[in-house]
Protein backbone atom coordinates (compact mmCIF):
# COMPACT_ATOMS: atom_id res chain seq x y z
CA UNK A 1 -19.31 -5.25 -0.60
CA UNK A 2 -21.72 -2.09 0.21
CA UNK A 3 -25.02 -3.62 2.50
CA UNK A 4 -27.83 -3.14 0.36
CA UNK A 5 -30.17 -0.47 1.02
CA UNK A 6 -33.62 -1.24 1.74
CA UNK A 7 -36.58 1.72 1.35
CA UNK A 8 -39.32 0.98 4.25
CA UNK A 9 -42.47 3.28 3.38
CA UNK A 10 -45.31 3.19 6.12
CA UNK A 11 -46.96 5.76 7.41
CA UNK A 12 -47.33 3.69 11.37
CA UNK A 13 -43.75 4.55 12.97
CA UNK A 14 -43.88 1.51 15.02
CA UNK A 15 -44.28 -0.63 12.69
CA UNK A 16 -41.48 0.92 10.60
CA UNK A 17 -39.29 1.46 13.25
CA UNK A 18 -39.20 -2.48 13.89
CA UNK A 19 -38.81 -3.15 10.24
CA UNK A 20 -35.84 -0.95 9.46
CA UNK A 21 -34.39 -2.44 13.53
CA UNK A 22 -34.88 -5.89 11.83
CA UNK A 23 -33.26 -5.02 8.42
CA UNK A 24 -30.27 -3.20 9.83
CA UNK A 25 -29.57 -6.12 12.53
CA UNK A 26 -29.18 -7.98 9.26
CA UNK A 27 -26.56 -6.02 7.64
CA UNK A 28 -29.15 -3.72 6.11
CA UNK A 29 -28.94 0.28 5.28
CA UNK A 30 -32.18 1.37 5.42
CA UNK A 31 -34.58 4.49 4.44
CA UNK A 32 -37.99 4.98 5.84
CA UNK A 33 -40.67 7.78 3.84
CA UNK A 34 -44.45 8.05 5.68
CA UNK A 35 -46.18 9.36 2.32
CA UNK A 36 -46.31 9.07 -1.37
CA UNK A 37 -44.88 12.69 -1.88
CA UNK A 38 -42.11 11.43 0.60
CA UNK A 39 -41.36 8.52 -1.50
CA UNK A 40 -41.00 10.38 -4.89
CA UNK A 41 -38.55 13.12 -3.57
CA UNK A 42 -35.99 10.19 -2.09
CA UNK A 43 -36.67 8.30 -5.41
CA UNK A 44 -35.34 11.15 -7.33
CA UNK A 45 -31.93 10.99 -5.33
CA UNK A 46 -31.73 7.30 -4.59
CA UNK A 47 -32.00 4.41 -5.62
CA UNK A 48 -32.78 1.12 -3.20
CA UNK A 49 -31.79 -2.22 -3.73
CA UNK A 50 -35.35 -3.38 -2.44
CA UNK A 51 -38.30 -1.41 -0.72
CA UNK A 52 -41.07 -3.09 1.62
CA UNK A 53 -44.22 -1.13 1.16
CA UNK A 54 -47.59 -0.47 2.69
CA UNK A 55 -50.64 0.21 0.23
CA UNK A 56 -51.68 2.80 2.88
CA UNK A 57 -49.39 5.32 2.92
CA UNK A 58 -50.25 9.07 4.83
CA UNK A 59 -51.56 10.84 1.30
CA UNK A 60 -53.28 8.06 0.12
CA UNK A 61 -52.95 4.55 -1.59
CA UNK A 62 -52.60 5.40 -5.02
CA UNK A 63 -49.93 3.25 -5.65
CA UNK A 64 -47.31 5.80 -7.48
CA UNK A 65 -44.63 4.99 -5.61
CA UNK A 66 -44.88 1.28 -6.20
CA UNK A 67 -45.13 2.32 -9.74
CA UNK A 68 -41.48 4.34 -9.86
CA UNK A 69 -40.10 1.27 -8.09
CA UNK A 70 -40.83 -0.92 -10.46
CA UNK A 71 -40.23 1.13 -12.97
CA UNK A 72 -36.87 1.58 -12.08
CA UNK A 73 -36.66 -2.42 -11.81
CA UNK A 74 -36.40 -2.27 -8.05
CA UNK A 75 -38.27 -5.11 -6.42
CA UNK A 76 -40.84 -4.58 -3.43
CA UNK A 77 -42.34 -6.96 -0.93
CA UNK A 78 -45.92 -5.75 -0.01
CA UNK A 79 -46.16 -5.61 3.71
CA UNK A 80 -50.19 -4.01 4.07
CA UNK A 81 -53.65 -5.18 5.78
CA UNK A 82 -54.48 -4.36 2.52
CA UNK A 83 -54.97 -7.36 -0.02
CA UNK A 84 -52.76 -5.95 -2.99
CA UNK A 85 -55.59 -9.02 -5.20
CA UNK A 86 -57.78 -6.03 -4.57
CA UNK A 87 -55.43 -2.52 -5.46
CA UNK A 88 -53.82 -1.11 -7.70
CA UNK A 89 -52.73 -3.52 -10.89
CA UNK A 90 -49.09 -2.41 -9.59
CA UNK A 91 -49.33 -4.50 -6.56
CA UNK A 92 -50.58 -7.74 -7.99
CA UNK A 93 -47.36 -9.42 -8.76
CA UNK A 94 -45.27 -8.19 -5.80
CA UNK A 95 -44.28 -10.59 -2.79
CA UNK A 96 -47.12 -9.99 -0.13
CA UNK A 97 -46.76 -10.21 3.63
CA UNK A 98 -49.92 -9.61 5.69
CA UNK A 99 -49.40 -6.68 7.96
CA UNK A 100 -48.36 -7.27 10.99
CA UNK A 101 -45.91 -10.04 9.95
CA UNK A 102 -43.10 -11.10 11.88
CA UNK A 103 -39.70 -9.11 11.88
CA UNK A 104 -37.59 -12.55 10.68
CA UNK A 105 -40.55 -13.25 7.94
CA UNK A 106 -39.60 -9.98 6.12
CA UNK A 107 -35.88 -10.05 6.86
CA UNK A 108 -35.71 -13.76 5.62
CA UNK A 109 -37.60 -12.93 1.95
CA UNK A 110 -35.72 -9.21 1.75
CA UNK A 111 -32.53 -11.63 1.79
CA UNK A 112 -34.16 -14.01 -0.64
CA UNK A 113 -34.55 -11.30 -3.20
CA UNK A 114 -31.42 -9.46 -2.65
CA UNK A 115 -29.84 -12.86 -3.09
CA UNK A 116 -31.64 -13.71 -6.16
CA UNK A 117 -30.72 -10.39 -7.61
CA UNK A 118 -27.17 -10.91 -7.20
CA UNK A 119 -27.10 -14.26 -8.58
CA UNK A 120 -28.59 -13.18 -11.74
């Protein structure tokens, strides 16, 4: 079975570089875009099995990104100091994980969905 492939898009390279080091020591692949505009050219050539998102990306948090994810039925977790309550309608329903939460927190509920996918 292919590890699923996991979309990280932040725009703080710590942060993402000890998401996607958390995801891949859990049998992750894993893609990381800084900007809106970054997100939408991978999107057009991939597809993820699950992305963990910031609301505040480099060019803004508009919220587009989120929107071609879902609209491609690929579930998100939320991972923002932002309160997604208070964004873009396109967060509301998403898994949310104030930013900065711990490595195993995320890992744990990106297996929980990926798991949940499968089963269905």
């Amino acid at each position: 079975m292919k590890a699923p492939l996991a979309l990280i898009m932040e725009d703080e390279y710590l942060v993402a570089s000890d998401v996607a080091d958390g995801l891949k020591q859990n049998g992750f692949r894993v893609a990381c875009v800084a900007s809106e505009h970054a997100a939408k050219t991978w999107l057009a050539d991939n597809r993820p099995d699950l992305a963990i998102i910031d609301i505040q990306l480099l060019d803004g948090q508009r919220g587009v990104a989120a929107a071609r994810l879902k609209a491609l039925n690929v579930p998100f977790i939320v991972h923002s100091g932002y309160d997604p309550a208070f964004q873009a309608p396109v967060f509301h329903d998403a898994p949310y994980l104030s930013k900065p939460a711990a490595i195993p927190d995320l890992v744990k509920l990106a297996n929980q969905i990926i798991e949940k996918r499968a089963a269905l």
